[in-house]
C-alpha atoms as a PDB file:
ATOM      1  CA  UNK A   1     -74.917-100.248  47.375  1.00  0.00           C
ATOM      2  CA  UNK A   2     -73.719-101.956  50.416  1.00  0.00           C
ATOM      3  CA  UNK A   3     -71.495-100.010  52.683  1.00  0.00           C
ATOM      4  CA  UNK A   4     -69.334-102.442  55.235  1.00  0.00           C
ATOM      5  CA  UNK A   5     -68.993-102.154  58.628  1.00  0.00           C
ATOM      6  CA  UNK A   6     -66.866 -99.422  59.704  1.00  0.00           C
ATOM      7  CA  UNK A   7     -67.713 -96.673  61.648  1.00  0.00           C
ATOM      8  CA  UNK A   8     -68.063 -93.157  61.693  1.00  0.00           C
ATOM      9  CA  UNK A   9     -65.217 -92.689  64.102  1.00  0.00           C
ATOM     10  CA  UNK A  10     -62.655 -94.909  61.928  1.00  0.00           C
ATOM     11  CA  UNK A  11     -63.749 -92.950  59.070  1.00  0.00           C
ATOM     12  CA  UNK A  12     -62.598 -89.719  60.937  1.00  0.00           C
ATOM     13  CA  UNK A  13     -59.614 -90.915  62.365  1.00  0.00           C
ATOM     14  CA  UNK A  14     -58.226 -92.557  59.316  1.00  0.00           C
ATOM     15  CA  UNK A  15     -59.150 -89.366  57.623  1.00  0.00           C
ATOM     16  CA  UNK A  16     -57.288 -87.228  60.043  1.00  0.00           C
ATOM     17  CA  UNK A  17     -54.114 -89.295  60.593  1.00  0.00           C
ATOM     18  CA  UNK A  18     -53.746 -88.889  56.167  1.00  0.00           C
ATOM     19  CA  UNK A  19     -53.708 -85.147  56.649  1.00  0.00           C
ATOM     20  CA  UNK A  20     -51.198 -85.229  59.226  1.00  0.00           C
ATOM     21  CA  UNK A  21     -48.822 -87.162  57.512  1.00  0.00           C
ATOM     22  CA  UNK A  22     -49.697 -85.717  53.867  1.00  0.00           C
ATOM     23  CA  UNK A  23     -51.615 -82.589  54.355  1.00  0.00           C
ATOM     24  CA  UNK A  24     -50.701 -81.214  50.710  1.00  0.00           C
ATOM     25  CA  UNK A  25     -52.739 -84.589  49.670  1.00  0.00           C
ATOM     26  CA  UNK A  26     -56.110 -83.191  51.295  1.00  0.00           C
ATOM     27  CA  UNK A  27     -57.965 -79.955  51.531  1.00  0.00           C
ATOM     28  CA  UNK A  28     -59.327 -80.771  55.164  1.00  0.00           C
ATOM     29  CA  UNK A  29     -58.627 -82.744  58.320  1.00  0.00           C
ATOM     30  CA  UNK A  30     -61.857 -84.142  58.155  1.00  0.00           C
ATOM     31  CA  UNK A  31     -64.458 -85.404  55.895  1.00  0.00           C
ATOM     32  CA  UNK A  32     -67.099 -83.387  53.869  1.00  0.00           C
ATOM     33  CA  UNK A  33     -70.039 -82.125  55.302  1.00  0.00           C
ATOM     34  CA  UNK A  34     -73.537 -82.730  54.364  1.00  0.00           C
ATOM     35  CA  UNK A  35     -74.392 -79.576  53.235  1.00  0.00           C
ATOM     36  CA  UNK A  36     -71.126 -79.766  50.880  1.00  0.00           C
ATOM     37  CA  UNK A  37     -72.155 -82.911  49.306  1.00  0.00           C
ATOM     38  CA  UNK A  38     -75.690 -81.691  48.860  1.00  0.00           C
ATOM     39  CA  UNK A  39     -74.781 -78.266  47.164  1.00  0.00           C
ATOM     40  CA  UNK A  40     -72.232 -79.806  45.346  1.00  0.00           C
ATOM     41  CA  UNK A  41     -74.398 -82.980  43.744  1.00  0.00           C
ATOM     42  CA  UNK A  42     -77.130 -80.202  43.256  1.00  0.00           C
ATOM     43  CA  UNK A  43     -76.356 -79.655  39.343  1.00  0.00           C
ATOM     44  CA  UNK A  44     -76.350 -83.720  38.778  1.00  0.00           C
ATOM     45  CA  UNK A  45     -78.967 -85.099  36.279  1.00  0.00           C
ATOM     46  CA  UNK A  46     -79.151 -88.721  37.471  1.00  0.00           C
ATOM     47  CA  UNK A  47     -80.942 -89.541  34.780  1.00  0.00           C
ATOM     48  CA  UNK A  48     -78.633 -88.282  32.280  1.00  0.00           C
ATOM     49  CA  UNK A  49     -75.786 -89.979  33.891  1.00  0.00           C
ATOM     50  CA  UNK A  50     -74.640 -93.072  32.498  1.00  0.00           C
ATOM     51  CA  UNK A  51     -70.765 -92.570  33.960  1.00  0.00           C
ATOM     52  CA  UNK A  52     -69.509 -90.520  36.749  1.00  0.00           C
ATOM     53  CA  UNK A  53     -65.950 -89.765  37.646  1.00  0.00           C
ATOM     54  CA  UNK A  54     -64.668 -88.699  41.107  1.00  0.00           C
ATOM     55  CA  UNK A  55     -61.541 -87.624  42.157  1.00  0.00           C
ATOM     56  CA  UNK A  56     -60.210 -88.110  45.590  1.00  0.00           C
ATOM     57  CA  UNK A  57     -62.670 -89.774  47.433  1.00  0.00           C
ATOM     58  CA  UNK A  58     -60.910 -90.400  50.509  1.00  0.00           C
ATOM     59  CA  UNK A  59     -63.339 -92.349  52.920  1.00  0.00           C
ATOM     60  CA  UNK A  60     -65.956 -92.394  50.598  1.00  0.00           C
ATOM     61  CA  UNK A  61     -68.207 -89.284  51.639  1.00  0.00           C
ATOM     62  CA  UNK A  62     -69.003 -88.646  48.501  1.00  0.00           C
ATOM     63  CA  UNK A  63     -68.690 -91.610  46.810  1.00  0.00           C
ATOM     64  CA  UNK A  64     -71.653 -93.393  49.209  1.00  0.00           C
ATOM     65  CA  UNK A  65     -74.142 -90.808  47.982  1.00  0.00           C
ATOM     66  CA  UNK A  66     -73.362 -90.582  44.776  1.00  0.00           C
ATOM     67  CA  UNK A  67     -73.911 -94.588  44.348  1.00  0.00           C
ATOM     68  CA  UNK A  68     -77.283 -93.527  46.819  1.00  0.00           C
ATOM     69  CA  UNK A  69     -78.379 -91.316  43.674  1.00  0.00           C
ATOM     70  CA  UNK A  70     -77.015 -92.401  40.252  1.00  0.00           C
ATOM     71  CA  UNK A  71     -79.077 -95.372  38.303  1.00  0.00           C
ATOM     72  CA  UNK A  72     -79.382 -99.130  38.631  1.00  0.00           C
ATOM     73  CA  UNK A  73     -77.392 -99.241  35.469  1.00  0.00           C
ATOM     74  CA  UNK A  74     -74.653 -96.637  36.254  1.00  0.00           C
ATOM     75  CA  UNK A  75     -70.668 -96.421  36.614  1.00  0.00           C
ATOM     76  CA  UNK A  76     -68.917 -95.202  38.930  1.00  0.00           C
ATOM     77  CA  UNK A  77     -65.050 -94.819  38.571  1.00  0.00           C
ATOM     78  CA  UNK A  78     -63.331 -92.719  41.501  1.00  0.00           C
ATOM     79  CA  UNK A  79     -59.752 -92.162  41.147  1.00  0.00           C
ATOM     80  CA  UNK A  80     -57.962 -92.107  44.398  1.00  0.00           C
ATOM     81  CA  UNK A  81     -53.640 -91.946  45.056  1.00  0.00           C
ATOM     82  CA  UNK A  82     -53.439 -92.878  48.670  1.00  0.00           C
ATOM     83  CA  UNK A  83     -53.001 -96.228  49.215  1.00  0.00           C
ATOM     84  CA  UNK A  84     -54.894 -96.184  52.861  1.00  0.00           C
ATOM     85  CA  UNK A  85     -57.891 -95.071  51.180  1.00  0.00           C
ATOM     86  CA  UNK A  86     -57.919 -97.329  48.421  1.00  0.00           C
ATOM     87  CA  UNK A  87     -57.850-100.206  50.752  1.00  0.00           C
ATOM     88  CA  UNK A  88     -60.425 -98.656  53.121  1.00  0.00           C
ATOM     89  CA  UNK A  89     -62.716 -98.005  49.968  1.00  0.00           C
ATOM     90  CA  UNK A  90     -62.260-101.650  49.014  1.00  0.00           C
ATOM     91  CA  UNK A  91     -63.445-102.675  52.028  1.00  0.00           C
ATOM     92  CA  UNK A  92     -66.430-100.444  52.968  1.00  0.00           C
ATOM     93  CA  UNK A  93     -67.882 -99.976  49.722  1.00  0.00           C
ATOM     94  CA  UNK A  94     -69.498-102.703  47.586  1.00  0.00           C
ATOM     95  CA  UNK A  95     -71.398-102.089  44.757  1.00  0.00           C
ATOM     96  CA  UNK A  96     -71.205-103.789  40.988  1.00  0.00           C
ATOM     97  CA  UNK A  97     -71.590-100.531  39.339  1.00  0.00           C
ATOM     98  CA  UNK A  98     -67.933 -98.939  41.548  1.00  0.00           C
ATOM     99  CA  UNK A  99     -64.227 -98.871  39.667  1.00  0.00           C
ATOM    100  CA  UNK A 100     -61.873 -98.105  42.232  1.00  0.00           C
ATOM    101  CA  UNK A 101     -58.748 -97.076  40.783  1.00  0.00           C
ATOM    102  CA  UNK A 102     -55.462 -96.497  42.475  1.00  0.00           C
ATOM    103  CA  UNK A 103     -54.010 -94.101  40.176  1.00  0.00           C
ATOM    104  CA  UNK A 104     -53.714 -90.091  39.062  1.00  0.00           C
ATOM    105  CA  UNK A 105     -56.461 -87.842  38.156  1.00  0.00           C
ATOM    106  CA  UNK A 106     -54.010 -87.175  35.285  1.00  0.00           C
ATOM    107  CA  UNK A 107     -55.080 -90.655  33.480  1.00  0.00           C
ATOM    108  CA  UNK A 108     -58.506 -90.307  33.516  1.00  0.00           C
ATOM    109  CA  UNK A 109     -58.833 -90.753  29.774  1.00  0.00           C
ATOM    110  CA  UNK A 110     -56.826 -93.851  29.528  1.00  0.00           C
ATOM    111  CA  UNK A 111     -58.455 -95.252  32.587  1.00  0.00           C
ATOM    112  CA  UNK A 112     -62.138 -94.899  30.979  1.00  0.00           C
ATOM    113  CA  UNK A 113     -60.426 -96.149  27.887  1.00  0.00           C
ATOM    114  CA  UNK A 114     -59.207 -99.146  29.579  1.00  0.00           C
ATOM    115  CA  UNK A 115     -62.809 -99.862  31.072  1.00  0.00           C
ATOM    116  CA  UNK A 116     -64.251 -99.700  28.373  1.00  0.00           C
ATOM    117  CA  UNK A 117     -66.676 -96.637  29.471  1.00  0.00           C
ATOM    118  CA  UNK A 118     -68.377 -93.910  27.750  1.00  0.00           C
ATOM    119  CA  UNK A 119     -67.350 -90.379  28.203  1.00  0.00           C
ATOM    120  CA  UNK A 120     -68.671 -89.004  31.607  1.00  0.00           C
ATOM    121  CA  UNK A 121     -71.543 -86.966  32.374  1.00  0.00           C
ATOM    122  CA  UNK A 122     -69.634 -85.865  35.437  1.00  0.00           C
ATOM    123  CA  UNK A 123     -66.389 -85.001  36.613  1.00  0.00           C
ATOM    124  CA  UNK A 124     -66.693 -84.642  40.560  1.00  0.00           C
ATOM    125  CA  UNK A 125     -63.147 -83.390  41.988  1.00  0.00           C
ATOM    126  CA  UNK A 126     -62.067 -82.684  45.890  1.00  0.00           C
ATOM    127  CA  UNK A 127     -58.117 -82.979  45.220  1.00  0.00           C
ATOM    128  CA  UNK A 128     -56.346 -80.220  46.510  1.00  0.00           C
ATOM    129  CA  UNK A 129     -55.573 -78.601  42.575  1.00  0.00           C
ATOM    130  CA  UNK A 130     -54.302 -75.194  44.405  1.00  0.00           C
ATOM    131  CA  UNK A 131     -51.859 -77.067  46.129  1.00  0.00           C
ATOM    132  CA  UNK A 132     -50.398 -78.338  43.046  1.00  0.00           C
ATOM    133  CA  UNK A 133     -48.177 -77.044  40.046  1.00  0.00           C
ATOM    134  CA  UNK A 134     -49.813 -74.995  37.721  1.00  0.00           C
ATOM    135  CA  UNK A 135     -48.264 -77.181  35.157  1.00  0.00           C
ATOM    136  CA  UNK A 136     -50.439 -80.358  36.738  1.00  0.00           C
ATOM    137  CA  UNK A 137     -52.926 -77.932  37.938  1.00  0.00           C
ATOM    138  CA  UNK A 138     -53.092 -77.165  34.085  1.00  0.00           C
ATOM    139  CA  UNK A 139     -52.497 -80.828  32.983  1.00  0.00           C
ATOM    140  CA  UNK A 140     -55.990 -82.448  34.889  1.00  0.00           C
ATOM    141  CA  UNK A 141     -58.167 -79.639  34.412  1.00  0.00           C
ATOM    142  CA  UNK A 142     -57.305 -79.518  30.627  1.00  0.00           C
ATOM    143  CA  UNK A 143     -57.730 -83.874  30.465  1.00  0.00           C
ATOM    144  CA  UNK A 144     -60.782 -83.956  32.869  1.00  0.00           C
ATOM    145  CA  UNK A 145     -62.234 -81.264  29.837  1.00  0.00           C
ATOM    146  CA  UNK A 146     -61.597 -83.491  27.274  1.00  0.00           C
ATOM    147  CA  UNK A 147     -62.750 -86.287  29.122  1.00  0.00           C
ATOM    148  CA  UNK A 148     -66.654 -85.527  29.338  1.00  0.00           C
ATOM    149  CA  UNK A 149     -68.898 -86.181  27.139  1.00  0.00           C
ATOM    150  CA  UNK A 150     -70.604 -83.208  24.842  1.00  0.00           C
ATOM    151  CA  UNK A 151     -72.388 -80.899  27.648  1.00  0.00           C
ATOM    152  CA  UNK A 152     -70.672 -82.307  30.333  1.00  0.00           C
ATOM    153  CA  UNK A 153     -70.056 -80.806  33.540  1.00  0.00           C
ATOM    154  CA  UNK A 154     -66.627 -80.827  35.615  1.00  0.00           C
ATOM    155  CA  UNK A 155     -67.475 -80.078  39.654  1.00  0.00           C
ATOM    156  CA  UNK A 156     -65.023 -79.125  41.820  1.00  0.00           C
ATOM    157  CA  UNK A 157     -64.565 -77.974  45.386  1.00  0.00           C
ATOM    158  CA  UNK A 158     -61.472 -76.489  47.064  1.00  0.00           C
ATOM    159  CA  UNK A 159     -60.999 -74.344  50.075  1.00  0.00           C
ATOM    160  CA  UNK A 160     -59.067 -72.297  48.682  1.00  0.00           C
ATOM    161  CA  UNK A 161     -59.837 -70.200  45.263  1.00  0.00           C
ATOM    162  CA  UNK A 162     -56.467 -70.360  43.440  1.00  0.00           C
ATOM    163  CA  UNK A 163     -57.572 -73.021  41.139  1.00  0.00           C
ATOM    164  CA  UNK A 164     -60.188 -70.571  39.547  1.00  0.00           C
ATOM    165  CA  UNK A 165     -57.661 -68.843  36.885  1.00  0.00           C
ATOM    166  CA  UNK A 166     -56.920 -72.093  35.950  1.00  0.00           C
ATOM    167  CA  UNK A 167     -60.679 -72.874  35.019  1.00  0.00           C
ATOM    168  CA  UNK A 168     -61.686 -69.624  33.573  1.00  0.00           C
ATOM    169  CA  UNK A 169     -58.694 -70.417  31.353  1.00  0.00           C
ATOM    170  CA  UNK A 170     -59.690 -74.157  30.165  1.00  0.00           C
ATOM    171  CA  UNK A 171     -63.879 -73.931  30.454  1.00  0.00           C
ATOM    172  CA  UNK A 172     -66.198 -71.372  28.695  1.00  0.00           C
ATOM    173  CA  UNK A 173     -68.341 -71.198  31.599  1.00  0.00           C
ATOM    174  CA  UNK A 174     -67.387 -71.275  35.044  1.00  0.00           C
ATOM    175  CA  UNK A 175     -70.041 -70.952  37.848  1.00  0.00           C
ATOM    176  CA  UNK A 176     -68.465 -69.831  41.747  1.00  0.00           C
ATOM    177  CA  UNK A 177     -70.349 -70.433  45.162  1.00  0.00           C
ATOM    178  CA  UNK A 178     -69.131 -70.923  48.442  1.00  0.00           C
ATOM    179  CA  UNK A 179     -70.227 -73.437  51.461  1.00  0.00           C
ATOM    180  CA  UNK A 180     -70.007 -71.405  54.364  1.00  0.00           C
ATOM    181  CA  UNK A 181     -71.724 -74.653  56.871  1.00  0.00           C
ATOM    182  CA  UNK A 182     -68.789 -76.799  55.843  1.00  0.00           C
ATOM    183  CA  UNK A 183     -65.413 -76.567  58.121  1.00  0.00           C
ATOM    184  CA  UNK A 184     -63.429 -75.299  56.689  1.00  0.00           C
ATOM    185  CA  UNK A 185     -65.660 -72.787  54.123  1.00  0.00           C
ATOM    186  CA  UNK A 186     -65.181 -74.578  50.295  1.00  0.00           C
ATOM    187  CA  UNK A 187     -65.528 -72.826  47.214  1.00  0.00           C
ATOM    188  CA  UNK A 188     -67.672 -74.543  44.639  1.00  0.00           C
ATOM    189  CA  UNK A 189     -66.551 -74.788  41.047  1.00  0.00           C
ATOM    190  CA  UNK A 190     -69.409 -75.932  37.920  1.00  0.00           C
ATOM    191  CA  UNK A 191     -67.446 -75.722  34.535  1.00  0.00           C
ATOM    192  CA  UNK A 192     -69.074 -76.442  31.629  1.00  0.00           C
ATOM    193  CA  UNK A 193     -67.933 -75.729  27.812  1.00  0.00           C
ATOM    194  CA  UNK A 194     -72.061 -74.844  27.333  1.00  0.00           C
ATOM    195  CA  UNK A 195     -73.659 -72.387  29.281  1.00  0.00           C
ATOM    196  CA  UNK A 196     -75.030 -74.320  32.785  1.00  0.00           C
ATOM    197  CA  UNK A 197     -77.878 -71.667  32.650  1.00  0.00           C
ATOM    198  CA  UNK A 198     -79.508 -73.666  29.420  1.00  0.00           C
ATOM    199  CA  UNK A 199     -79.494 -76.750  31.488  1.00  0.00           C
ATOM    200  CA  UNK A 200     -80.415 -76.093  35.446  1.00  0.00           C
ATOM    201  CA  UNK A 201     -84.071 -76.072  35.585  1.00  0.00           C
ATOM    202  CA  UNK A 202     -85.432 -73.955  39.152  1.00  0.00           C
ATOM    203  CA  UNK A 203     -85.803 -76.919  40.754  1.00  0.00           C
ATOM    204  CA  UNK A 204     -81.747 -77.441  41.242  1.00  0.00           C
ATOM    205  CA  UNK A 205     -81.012 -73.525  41.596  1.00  0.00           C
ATOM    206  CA  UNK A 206     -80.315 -72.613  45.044  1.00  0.00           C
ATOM    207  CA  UNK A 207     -83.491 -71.032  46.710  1.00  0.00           C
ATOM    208  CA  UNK A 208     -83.333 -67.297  47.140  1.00  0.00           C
ATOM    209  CA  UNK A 209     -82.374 -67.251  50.987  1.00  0.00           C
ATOM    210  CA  UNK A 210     -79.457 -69.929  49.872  1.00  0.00           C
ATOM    211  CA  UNK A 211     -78.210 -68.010  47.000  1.00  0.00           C
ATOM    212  CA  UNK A 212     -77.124 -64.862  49.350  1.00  0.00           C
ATOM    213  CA  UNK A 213     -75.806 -66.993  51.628  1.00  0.00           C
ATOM    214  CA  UNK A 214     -73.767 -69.187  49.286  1.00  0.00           C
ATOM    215  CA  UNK A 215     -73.180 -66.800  45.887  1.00  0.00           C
ATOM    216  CA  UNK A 216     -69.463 -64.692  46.024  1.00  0.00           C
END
C-alpha cells in the first residue's frame, strides 16, 4: 500500500471543514485516534479475511491500517458518500487490492455483487447510524447482516449509544466497550450472529487493566 503525499494537516483540515458544513455526515471534527483504530481492529483475523468492508472512511484513518494488516491477496471495498473524500481517497491511497466506492452503505450487497466478491469477513462501520432514521438505521444494519459471510463479524463505532437497540434487535450477540483516549469518547460495537466468545482467543481480549478501563 502506497499512501500519496498529503499531509497530516490537510488530512485534518479537510476533515474538519466536512463537519462544519455536514456535521450529521460525521461523528467527529477530527479523525480517529490510534487507540480507536487499535481497539477497534482488535477482533480482526487477518488471516481469515479474504474481504473487508468499511463504511465511511473519510480521510482514510482506518482504511491505511487496515490495508497495513489484511493479506497480500485481500479486498478491500470502503463505501464512502462525500464526494471530497472520495476524491481525497483516490488520490492518497493506492493499493490493487482497494474498491473505492462512491455510494450508500445501504448497497453493500449489490456493490459486492457487482465486484464480483465473496461475502465479507468484516463489516467495519464509523457512519454516524444514531444520527439517522431508524428506518435506515434499521435498513444497513439489517443488509450489512446479511452481507457477511457465515461467522462474520459487523464492527461499529459511534459516539453516541443510540444505535445499540437497533443491534441487539438485528444480531444475536452484541459485545459494548467504550474508548475513553479517543476525543470525543466512542462506543465500540462487535455483532456477531455466533457467539464472539467461541472465536477471540486471549491474545485479542483486552488485558485486565484495559478491560476496566474500556468495558461499560
Amino acid at each position: 500500500m502506497r499512501r500519496n503525499g498529503h499531509s497530516g494537516a490537510a488530512e485534518m483540515l479537510l476533515f474538519a471543514s466536512n463537519f462544519i458544513r455536514h456535521p450529521h455526515m460525521l461523528g467527529s471534527i477530527i479523525p480517529s485516534s490510534r487507540y480507536l483504530v487499535n481497539q477497534v481492529l482488535a477482533p480482526v483475523d487477518w488471516e481469515r479475511a479474504a474481504v473487508i468492508v468499511e463504511y465511511g472512511p473519510g480521510v482514510g484513518t482506518f482504511t491505511a491500517e487496515i490495508l497495513k494488516r489484511m493479506r497480500a491477496d485481500a479486498r478491500l471495498v470502503v463505501f464512502e458518500t462525500n464526494r471530497n473524500f472520495v476524491k481525497f481517497l483516490r488520490s492518497s491511497l493506492s493499493d490493487p487490492r482497494l474498491h473505492i466506492e462512491h455510494d450508500s452503505a445501504a448497497e453493500v450487497q449489490a456493490v459486492l455483487e457487482r465486484l464480483g466478491l465473496p461475502r465479507p469477513s468484516y463489516i467495519i462501520s464509523g457512519i454516524p447510524l444514531g444520527s439517522m432514521p431508524v428506518a435506515l438505521q434499521t435498513e444497513i444494519v439489517s443488509k450489512s447482516r446479511d452481507a457477511l459471510e457465515p461467522g462474520g463479524e459487523f464492527l461499529v463505532y459511534q459516539f453516541t449509544s443510540r444505535i445499540f437497540p437497533v443491534l441487539q434487535r438485528l444480531f444475536a450477540h452484541v459485545r459494548r466497550s467504550v474508548e475513553r483516549r479517543n476525543l470525543p469518547p466512542a462506543q465500540l460495537f462487535m455483532c456477531a450472529n455466533e457467539d464472539w466468545r467461541a472465536r477471540l482467543d486471549s491474545n485479542q481480549r483486552p488485558a485486565a487493566s484495559e478491560a476496566a478501563t474500556l468495558s461499560i
